[in-house]
Protein backbone atom coordinates (compact mmCIF):
# COMPACT_ATOMS: atom_id res chain seq x y z
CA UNK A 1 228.70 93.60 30.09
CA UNK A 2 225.28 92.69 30.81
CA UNK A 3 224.82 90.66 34.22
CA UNK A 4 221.66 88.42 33.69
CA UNK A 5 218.37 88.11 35.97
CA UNK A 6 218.48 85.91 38.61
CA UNK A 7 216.00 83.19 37.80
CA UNK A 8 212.66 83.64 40.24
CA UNK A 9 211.88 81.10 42.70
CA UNK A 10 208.73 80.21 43.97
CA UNK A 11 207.74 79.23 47.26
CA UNK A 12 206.29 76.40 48.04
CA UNK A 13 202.80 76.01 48.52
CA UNK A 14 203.54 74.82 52.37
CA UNK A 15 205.18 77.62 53.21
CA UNK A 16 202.77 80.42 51.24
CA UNK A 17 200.11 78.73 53.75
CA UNK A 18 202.15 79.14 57.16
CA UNK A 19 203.39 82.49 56.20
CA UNK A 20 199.75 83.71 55.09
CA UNK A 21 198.18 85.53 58.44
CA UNK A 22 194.89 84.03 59.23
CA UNK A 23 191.85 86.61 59.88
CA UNK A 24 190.60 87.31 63.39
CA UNK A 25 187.88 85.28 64.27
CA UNK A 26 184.69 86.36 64.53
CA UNK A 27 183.25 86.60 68.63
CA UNK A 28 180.47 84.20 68.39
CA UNK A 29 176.81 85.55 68.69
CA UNK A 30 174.71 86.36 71.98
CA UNK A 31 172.50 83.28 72.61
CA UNK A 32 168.96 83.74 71.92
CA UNK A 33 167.89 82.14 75.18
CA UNK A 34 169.32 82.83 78.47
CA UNK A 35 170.68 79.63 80.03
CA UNK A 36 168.41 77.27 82.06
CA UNK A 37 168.46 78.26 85.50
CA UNK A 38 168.25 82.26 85.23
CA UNK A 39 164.40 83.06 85.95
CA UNK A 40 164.74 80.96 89.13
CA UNK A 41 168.00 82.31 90.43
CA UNK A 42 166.43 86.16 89.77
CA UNK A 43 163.57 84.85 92.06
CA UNK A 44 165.83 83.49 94.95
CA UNK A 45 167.77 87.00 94.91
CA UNK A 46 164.12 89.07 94.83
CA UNK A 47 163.41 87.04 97.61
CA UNK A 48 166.63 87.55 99.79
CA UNK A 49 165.93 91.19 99.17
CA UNK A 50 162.62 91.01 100.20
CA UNK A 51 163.72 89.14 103.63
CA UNK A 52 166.56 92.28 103.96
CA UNK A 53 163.76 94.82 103.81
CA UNK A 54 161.19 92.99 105.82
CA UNK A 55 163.81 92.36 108.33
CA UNK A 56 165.10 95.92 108.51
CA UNK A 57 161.76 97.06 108.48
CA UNK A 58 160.92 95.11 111.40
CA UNK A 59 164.29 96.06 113.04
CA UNK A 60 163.46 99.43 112.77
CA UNK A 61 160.25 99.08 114.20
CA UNK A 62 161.56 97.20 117.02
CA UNK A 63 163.91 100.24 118.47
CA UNK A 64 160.60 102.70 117.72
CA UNK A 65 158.14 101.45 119.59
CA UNK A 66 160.08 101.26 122.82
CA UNK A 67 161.03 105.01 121.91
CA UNK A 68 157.39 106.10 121.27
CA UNK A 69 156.56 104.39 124.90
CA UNK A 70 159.18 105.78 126.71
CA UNK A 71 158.15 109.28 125.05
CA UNK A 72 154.93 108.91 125.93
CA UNK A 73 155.24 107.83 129.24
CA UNK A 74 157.50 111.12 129.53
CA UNK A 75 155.25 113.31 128.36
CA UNK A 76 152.61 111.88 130.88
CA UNK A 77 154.95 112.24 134.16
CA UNK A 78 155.17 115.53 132.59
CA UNK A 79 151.67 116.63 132.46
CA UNK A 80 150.93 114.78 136.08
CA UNK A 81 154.05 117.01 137.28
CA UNK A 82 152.47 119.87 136.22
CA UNK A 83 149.24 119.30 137.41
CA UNK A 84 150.57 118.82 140.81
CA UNK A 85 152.41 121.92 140.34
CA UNK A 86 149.39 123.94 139.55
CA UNK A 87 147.52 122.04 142.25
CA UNK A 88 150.12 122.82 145.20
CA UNK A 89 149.65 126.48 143.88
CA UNK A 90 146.18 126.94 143.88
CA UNK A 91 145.80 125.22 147.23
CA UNK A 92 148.33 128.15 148.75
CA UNK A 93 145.48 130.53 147.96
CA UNK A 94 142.68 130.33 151.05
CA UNK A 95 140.22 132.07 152.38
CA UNK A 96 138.13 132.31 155.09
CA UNK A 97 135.68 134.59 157.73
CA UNK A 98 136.70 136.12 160.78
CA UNK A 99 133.48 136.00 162.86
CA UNK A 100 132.45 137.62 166.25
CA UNK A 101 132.11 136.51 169.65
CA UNK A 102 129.86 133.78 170.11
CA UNK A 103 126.33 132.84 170.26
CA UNK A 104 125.84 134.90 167.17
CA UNK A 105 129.17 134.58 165.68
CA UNK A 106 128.47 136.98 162.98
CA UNK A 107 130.92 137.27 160.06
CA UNK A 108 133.07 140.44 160.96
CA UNK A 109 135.86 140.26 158.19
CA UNK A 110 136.51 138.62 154.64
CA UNK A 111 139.98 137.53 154.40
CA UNK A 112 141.97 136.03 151.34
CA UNK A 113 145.49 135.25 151.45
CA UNK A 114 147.50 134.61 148.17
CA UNK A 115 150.63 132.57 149.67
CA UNK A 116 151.79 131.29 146.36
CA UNK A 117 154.37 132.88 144.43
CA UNK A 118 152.09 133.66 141.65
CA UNK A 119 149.67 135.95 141.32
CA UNK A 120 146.03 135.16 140.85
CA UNK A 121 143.22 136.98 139.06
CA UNK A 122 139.26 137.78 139.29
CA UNK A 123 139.09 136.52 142.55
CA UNK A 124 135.56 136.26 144.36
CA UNK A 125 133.66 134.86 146.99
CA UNK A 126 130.51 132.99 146.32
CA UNK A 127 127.63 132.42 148.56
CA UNK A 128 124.69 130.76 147.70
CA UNK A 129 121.56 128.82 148.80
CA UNK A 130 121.07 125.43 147.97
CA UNK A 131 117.85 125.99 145.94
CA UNK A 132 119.94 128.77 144.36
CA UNK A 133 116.80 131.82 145.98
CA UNK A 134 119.40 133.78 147.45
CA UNK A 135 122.96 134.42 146.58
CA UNK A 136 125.84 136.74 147.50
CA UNK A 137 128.97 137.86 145.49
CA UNK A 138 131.87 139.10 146.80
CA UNK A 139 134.58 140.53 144.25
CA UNK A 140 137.75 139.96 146.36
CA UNK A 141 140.26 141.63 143.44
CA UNK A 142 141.27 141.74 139.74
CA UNK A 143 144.69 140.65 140.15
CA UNK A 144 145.72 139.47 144.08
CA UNK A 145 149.61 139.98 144.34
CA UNK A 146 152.13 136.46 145.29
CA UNK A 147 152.42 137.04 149.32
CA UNK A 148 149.73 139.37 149.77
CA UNK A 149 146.88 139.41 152.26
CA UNK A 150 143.26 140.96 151.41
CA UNK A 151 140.92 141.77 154.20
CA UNK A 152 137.12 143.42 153.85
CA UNK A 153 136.00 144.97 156.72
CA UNK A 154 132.12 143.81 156.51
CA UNK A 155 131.19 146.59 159.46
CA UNK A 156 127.60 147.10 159.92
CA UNK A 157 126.68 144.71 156.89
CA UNK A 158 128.22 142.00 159.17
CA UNK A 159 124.63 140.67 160.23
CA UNK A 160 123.78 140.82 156.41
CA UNK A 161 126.56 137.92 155.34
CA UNK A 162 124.96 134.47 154.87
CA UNK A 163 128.47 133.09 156.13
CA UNK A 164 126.54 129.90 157.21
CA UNK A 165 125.86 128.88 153.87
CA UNK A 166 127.34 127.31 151.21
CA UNK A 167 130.36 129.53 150.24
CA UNK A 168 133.15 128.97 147.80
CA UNK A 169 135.92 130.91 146.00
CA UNK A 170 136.64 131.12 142.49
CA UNK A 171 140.03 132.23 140.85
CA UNK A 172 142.18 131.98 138.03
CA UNK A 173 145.89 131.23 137.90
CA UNK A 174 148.46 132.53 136.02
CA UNK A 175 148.28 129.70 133.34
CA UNK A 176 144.69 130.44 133.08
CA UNK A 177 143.18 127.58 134.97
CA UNK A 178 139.89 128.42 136.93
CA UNK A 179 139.86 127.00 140.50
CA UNK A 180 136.55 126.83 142.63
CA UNK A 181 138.09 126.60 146.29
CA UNK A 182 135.70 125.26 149.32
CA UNK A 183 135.70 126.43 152.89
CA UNK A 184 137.68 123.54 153.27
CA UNK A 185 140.69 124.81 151.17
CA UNK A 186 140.21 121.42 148.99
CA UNK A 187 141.15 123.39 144.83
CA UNK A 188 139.12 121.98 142.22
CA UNK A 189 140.21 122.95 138.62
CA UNK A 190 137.20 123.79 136.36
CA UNK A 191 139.61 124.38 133.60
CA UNK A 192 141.42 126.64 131.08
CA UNK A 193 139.78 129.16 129.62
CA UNK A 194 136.31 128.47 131.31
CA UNK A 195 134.66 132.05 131.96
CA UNK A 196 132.66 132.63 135.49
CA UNK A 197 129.83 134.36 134.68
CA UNK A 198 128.45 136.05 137.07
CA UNK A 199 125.61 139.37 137.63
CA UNK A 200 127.93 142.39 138.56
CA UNK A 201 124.79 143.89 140.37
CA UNK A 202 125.06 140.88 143.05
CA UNK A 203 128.53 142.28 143.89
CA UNK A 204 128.63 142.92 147.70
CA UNK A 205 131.84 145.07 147.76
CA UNK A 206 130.26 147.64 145.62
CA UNK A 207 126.65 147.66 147.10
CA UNK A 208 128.36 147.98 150.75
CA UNK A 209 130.91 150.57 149.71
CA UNK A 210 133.88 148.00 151.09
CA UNK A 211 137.17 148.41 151.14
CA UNK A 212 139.87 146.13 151.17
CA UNK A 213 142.82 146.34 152.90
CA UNK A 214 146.81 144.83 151.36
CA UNK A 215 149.01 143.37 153.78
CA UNK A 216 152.56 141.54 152.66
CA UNK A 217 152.42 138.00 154.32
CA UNK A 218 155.63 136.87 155.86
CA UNK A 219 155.76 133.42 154.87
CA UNK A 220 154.96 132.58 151.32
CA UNK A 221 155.15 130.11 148.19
């Protein structure tokens, strides 16, 4: 037996449409133009950022400068401190004449005495006339020891000594400062690295055949 086909039914045309899944839509395209208001709003933030860098800038420059000063003003207590230092060192190192009874009071003894705690080098005694005719050197020491006395013995050359003219000492510290020294004891730094020149044949210590004589000091620096 033969079971006929069950007749086919068509849907609606209402229904095809709901059941019928509509296509994605399409994401609508990237306007040409950007929207009113853009150019000036990228101006207002380049202009905030330009406030953030001037301030900062500024900021920074504010905590600097009272830096630099105060480094500065460091460094110049420093140098003054030093200076003084050097100073109160140099003026430790005198010098003087021991002279003979009076009227004549003729110049019997060179003495130099190095009270610092430093030693000093190329020490010498310089005497010399104001129109610069006649001159005498005396070449104390190359190096004069911290707490050490120097005498010269001037013997019969004491008559000889122009002790009544100008005289000063010249030395050189151990930072390499050269001091001219008074008969007043008042140190006046020529500089560093300034050479003394001077003639070797005006040295007194060799043309009299001196010699000196080392004594520790007791009381030094």
């Amino acid at each position: 037996m033969t079971v006929p086909r069950a007749p086919r039914i068509r849907a609606p045309e209402w229904l095809r449409r709901r059941l019928h899944t509509a296509p994605p839509e399409e994401p609508p395209p990237p306007p040409d133009e950007e929207p009113a208001g853009s150019e000036e709003q990228e101006k207002a933030t380049g202009r905030v950022h330009l406030w953030l860098n001037t301030t900062s800038t500024f900021l920074t420059a504010l905590i600097a400068i009272p830096a630099l000063i105060l480094a500065i003003i460091t460094y110049q207590d420093q140098q003054t401190e030093s200076e003084e230092d050097a100073r109160k060192e140099a003026s430790k190192v005198v010098w003087y004449w021991e002279l003979g009874e009076r009227p004549k009071q003729i110049a019997t003894h060179l003495i130099l005495e190095n009270r610092s705690l430093r030693p000093v080098y190329r020490a010498l005694i310089n005497i010399e006339e104001e129109t610069g005719e006649n001159r005498q050197v005396f070449y104390i020491d190359d190096t004069v020891s911290p707490c050490t006395r120097v005498t010269y013995s001037m013997g019969k050359h004491g008559p000889e000594v122009m002790s009544q003219l100008n005289t000063e000492m010249f030395f050189e510290d151990s930072l390499g400062h050269l001091w001219r020294t008074d008969y007043n004891g008042a140190p006046h730094d020529v500089g560093e690295g300034t050479d003394l020149i001077w003639s070797q044949g005006l040295n007194m210590i060799d043309e009299w055949n001196l010699y000196p004589k080392y004594e520790e000091l007791e009381a030094c620096g």
